[in-house]
C-alpha atoms as a PDB file:
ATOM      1  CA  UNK A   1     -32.474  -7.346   9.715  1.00  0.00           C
ATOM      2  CA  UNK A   2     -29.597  -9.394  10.381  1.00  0.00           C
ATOM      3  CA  UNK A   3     -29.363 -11.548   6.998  1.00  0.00           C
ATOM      4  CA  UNK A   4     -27.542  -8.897   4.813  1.00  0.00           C
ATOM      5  CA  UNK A   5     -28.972  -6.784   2.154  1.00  0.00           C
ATOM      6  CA  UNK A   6     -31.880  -7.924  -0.167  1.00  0.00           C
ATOM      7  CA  UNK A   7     -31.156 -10.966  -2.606  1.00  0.00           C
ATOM      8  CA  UNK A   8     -31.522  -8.255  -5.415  1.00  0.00           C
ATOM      9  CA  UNK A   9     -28.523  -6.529  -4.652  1.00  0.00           C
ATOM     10  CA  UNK A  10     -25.995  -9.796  -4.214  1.00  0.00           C
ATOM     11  CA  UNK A  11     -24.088  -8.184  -0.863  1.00  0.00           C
ATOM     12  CA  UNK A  12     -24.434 -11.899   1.090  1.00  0.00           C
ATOM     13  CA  UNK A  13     -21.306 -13.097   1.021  1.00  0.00           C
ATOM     14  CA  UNK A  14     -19.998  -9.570   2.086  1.00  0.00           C
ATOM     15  CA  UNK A  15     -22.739  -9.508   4.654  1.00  0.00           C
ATOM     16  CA  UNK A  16     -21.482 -12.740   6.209  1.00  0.00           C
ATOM     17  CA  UNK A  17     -17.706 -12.229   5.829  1.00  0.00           C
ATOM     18  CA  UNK A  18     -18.190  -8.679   7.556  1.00  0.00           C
ATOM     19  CA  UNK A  19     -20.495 -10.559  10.344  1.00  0.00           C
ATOM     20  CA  UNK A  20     -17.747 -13.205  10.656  1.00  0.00           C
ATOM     21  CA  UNK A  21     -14.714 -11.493  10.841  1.00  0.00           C
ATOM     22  CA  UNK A  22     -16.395  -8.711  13.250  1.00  0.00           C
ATOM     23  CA  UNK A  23     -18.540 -10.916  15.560  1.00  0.00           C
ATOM     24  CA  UNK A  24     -15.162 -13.490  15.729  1.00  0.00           C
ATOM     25  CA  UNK A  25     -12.957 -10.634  16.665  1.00  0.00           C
ATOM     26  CA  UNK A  26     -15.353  -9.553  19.362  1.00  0.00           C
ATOM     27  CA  UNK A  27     -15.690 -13.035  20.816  1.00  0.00           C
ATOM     28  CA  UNK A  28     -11.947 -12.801  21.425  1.00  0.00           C
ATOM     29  CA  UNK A  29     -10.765  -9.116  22.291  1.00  0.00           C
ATOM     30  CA  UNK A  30     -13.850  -8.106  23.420  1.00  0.00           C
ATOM     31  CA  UNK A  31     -14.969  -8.643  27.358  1.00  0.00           C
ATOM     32  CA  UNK A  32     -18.609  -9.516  28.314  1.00  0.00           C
ATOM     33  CA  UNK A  33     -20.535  -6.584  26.606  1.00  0.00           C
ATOM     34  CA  UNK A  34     -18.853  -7.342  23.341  1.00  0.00           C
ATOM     35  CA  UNK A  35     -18.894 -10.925  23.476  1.00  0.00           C
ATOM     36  CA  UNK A  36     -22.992 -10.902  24.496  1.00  0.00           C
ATOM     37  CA  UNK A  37     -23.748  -8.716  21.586  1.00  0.00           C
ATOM     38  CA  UNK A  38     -21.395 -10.413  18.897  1.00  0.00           C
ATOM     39  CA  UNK A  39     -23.345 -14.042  19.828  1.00  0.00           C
ATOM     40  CA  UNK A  40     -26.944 -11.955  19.644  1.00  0.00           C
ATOM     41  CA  UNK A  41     -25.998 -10.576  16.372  1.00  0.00           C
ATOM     42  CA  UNK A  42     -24.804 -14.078  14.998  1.00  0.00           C
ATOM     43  CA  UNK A  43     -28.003 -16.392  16.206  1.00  0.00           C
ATOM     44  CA  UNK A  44     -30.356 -13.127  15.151  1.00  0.00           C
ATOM     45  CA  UNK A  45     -28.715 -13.404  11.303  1.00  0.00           C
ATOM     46  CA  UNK A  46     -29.240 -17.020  11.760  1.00  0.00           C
ATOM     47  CA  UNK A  47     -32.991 -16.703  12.935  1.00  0.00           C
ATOM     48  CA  UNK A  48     -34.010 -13.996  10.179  1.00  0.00           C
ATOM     49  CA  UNK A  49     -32.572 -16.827   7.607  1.00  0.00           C
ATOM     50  CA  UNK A  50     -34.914 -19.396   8.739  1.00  0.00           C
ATOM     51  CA  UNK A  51     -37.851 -16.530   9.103  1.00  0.00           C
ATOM     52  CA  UNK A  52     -37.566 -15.275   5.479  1.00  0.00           C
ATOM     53  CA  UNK A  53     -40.707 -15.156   3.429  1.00  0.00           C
ATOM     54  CA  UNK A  54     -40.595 -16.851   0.031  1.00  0.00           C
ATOM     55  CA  UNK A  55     -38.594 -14.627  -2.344  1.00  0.00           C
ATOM     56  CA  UNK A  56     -41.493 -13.622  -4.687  1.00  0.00           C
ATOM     57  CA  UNK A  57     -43.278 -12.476  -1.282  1.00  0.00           C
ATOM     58  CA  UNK A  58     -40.137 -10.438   0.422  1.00  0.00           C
ATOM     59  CA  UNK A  59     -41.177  -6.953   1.279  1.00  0.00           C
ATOM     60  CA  UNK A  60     -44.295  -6.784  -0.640  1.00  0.00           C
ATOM     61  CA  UNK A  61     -45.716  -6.767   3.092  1.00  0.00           C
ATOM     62  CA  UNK A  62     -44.334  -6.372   6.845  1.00  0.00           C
ATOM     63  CA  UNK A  63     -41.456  -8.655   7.372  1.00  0.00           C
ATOM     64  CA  UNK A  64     -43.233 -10.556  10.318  1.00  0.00           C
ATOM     65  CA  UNK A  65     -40.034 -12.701  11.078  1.00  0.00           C
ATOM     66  CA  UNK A  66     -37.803  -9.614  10.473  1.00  0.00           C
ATOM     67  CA  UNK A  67     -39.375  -7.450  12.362  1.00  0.00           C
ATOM     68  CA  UNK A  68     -39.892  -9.980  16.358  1.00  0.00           C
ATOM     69  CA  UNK A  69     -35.805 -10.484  15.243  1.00  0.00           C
ATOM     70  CA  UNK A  70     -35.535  -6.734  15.212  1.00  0.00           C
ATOM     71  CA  UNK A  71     -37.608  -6.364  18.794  1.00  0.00           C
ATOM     72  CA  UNK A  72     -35.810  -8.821  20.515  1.00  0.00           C
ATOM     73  CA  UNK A  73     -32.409  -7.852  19.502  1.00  0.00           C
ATOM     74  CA  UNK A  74     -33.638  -4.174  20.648  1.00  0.00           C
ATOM     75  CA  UNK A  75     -34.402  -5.473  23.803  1.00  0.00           C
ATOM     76  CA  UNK A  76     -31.661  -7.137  24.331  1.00  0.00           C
ATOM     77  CA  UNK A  77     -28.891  -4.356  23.187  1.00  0.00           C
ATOM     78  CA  UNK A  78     -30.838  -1.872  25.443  1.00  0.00           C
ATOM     79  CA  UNK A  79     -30.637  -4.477  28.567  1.00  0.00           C
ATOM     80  CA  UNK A  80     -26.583  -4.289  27.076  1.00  0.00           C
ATOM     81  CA  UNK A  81     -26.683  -0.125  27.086  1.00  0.00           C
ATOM     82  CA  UNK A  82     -28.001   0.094  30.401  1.00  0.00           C
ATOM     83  CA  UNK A  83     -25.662  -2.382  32.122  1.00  0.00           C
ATOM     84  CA  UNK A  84     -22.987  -1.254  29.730  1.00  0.00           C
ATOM     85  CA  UNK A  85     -19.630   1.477  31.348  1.00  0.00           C
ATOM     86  CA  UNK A  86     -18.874   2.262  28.364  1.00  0.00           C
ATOM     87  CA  UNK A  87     -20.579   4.276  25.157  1.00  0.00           C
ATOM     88  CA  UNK A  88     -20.871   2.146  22.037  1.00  0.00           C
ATOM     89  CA  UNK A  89     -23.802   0.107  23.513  1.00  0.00           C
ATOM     90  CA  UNK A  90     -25.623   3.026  22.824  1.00  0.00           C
ATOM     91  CA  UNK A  91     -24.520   3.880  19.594  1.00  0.00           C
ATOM     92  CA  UNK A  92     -25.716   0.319  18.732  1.00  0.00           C
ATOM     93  CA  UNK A  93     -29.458   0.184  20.277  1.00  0.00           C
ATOM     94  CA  UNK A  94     -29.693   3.114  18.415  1.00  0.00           C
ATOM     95  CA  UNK A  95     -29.025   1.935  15.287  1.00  0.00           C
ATOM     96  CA  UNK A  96     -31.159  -0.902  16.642  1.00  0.00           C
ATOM     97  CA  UNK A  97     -34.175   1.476  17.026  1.00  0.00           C
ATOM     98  CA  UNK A  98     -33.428   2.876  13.343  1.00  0.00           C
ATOM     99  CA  UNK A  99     -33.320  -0.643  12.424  1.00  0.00           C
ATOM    100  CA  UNK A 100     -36.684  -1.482  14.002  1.00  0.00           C
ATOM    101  CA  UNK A 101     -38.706   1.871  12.606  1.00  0.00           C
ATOM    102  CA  UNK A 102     -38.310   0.524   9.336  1.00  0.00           C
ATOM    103  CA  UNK A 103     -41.108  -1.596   9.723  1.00  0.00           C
ATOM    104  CA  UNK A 104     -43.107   1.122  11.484  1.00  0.00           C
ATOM    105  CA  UNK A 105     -42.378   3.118   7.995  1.00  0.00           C
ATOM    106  CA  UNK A 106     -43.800  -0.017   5.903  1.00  0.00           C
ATOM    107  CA  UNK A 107     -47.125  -0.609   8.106  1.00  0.00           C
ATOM    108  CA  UNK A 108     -47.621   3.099   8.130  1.00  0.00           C
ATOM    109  CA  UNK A 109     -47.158   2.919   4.174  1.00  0.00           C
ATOM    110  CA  UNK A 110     -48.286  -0.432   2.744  1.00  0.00           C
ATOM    111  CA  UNK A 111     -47.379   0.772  -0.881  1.00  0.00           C
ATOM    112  CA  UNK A 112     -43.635   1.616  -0.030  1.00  0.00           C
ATOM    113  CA  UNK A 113     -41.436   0.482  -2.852  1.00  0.00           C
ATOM    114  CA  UNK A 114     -40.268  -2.967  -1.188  1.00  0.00           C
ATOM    115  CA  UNK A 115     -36.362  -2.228  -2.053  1.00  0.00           C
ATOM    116  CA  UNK A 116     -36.513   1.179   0.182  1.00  0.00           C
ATOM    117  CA  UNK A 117     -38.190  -1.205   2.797  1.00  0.00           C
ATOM    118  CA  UNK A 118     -35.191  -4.085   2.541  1.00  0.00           C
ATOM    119  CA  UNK A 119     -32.613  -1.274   2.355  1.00  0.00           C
ATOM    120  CA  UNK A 120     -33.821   0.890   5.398  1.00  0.00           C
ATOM    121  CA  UNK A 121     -34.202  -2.553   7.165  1.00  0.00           C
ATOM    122  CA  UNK A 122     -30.951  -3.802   6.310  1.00  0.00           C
ATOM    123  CA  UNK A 123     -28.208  -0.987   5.637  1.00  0.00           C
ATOM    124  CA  UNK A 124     -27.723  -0.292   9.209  1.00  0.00           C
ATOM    125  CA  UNK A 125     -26.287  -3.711  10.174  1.00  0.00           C
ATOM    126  CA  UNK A 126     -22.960  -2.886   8.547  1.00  0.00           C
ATOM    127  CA  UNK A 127     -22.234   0.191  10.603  1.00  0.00           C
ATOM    128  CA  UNK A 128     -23.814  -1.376  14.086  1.00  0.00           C
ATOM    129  CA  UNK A 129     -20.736  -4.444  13.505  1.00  0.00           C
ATOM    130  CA  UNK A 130     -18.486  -1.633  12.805  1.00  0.00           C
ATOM    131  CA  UNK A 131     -19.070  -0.354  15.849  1.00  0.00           C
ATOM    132  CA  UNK A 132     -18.935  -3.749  17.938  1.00  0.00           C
ATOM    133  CA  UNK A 133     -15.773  -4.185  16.117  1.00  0.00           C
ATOM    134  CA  UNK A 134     -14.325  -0.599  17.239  1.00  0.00           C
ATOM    135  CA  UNK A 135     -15.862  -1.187  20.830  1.00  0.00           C
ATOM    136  CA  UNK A 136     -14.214  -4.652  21.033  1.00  0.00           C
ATOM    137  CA  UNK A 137     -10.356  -3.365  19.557  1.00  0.00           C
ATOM    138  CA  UNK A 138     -10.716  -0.508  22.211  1.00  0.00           C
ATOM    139  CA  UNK A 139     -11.416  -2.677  24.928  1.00  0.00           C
ATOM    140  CA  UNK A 140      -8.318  -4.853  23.916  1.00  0.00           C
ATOM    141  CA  UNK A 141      -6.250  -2.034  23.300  1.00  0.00           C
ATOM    142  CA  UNK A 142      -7.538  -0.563  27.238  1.00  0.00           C
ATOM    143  CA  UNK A 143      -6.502  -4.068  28.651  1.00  0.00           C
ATOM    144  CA  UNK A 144      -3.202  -4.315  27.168  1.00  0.00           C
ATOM    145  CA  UNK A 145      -2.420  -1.063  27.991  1.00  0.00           C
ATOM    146  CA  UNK A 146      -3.629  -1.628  31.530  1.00  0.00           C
ATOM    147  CA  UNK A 147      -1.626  -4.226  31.411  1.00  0.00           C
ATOM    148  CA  UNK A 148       1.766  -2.947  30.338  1.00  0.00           C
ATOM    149  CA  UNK A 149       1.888  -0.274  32.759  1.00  0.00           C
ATOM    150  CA  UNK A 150       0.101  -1.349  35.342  1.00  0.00           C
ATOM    151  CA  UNK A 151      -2.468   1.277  35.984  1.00  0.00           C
ATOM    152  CA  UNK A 152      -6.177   1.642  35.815  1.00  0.00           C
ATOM    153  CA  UNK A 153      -8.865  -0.407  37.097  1.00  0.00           C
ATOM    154  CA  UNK A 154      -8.044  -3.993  39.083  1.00  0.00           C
ATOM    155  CA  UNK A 155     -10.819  -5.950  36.688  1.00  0.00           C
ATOM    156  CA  UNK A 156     -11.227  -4.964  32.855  1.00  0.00           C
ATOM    157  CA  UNK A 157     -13.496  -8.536  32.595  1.00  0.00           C
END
């Protein structure tokens, strides 16, 4: 799930960039919710890399590597939702769960076209980053603000 779209479509070095820039600027701004998720997202990119099937086998069948990534990342941004104060957590476990049912939707039809398979699997990692990005600038903007005028809660960590 967390590897970009299928080699047949070329998005890779967008995938990456995107992961970059919005994992990096969550790992700064963001405070321990954001910064969790934003290193989960990285090592489960770099995990479904080294899980890949061969390329002439990818999505012919369930993406065994693909889909214990997806499951653990579930688990771990629904351990994040619960513990979470604020709302984007769940936003993102959702899109988690999406995520996950794709490979639900392949074992329940073997003979699924294997590029509806990578794309249902993949196309929801670009807006789940969007939102870590949006959660992580909204927590920055909160603390500054906080900050400036010297009101709301005594810890924004």
């Amino acid at each position: 799930m967390w590897s970009g779209l299928p080699p047949m479509l070329k998005f890779h070095p967008f995938f990456w960039a995107f992961l970059l820039f919005t994992c990096g600027y969550a790992l700064w701004r963001g405070r321990k919710y954001e910064q969790l998720s934003a290193l989960i997202f990285i090592a489960a990119s770099l995990v479904s890399v080294a899980a890949r099937e061969p390329l002439h086998q990818r999505y012919l069948g369930i993406e065994v590597g693909d889909l214990v990534v997806d499951l653990v990342v579930l688990g771990a941004l629904t351990a994040i939702a619960l513990r979470s104060d604020r709302f984007w957590p769940l936003w993102v476990a959702g899109l988690q769960l999406t995520i996950s049912m794709s490979h639900l939707l392949k074992a329940v039809q073997p003979d699924l076209v294997p590029l509806a398979y990578a794309a249902a699997e993949r196309f929801w990692s670009y807006p789940t980053l969007l939102i870590l990005f949006v959660g992580a600038w909204r927590q920055h903007r909160r603390r500054r603000t906080y900050a400036e005028f010297g009101t709301g809660p005594a810890t924004l960590a």
